[in-house]
C-alpha atoms as a PDB file:
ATOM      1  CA  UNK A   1     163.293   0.056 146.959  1.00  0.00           C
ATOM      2  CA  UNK A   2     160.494  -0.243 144.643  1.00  0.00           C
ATOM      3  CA  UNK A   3     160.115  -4.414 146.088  1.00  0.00           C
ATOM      4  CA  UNK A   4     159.090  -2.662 149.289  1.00  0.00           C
ATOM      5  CA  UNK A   5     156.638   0.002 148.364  1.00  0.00           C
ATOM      6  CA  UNK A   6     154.578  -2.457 145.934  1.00  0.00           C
ATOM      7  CA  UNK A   7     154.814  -4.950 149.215  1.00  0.00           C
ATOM      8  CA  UNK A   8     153.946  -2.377 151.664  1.00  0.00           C
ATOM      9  CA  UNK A   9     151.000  -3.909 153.142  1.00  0.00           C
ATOM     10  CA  UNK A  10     152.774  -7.345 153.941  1.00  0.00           C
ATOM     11  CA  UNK A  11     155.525  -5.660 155.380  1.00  0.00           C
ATOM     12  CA  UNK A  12     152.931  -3.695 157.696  1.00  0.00           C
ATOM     13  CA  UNK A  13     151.833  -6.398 158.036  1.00  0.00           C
ATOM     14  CA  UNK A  14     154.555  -8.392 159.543  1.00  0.00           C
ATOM     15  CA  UNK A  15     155.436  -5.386 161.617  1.00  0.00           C
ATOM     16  CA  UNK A  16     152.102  -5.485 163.538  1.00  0.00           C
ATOM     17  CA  UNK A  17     152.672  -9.433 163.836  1.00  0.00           C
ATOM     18  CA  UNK A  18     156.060  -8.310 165.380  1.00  0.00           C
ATOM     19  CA  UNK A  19     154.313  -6.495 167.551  1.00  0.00           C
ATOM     20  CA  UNK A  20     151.369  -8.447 168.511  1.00  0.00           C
ATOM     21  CA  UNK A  21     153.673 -11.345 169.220  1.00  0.00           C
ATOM     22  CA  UNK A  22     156.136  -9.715 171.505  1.00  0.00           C
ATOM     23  CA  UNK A  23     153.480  -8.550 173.529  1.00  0.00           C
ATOM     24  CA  UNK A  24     151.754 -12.250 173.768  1.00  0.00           C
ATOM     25  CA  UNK A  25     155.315 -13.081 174.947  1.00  0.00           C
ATOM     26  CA  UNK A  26     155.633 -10.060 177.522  1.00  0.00           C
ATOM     27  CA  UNK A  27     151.915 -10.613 178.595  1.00  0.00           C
ATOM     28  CA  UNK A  28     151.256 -14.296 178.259  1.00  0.00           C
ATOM     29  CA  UNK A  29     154.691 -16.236 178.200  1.00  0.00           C
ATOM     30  CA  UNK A  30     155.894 -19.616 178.795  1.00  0.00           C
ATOM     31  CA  UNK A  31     156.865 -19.949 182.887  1.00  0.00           C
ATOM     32  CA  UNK A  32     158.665 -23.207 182.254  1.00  0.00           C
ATOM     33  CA  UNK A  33     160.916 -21.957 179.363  1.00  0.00           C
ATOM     34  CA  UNK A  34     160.310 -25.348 177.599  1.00  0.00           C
ATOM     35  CA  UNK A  35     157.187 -24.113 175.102  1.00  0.00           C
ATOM     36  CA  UNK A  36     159.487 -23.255 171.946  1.00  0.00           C
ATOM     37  CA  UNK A  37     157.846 -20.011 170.313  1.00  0.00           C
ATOM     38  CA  UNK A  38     156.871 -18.512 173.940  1.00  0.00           C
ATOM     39  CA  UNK A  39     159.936 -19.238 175.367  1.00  0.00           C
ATOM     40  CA  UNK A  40     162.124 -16.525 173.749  1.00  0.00           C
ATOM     41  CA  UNK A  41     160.873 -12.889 172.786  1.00  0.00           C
ATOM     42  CA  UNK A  42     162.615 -13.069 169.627  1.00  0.00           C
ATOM     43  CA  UNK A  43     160.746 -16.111 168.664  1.00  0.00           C
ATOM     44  CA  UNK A  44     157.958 -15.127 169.511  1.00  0.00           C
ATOM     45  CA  UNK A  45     158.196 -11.653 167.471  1.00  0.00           C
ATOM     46  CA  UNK A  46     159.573 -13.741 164.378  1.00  0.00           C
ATOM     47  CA  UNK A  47     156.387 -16.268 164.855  1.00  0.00           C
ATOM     48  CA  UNK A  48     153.932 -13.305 164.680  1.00  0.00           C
ATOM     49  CA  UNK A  49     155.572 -11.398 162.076  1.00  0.00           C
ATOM     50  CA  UNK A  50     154.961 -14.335 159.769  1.00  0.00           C
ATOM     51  CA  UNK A  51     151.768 -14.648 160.771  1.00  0.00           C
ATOM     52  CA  UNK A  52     150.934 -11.331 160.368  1.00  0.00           C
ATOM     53  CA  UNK A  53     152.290 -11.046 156.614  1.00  0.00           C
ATOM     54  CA  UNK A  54     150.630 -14.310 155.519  1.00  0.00           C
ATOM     55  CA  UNK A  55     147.483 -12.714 157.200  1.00  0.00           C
ATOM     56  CA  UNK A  56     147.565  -9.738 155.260  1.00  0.00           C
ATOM     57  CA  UNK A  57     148.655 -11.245 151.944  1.00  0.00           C
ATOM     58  CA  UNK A  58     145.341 -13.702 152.554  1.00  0.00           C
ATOM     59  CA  UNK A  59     143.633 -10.974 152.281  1.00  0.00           C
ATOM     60  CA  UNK A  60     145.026  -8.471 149.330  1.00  0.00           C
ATOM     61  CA  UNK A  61     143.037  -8.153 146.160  1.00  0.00           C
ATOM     62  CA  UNK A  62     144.235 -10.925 143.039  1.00  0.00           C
ATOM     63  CA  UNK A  63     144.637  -7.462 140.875  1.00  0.00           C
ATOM     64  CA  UNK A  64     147.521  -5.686 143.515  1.00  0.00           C
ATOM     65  CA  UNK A  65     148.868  -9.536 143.926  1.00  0.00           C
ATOM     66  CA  UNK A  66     149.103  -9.779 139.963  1.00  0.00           C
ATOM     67  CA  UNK A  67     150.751  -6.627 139.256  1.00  0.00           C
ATOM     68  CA  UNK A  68     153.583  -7.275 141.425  1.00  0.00           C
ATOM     69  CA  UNK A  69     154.479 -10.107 139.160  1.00  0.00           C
END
């Protein structure tokens, strides 16, 4: 439990990506089905949940990323 609470920015993070990249899908789309992270809600969702932690761990302090460690 205490993984998730130092992390809890990343994991916000990756829920807004989540979020963000559903709603590309729903909004946006593939219409042929053959585009591979459009294609699929779940991959799409999965796609900008990583994006969306990396994104927010780009931007955290060096002192919050070193006392994690």
């Amino acid at each position: 439990m205490n993984f998730f609470i130092k992390h809890k920015q990343v994991f916000l993070g990756m829920i807004a990506g989540a979020i963000v990249g559903y709603l590309y899908f729903y909004f946006v789309g593939c219409e042929s089905g053959s585009c591979s992270i459009t294609s699929k809600p779940l991959n799409s969702s999965i796609y900008g949940s990583l994006i969306g932690g990396l994104f927010v761990n780009v931007f955290q302090k060096e002192s919050q990323k070193n006392k994690s460690e």
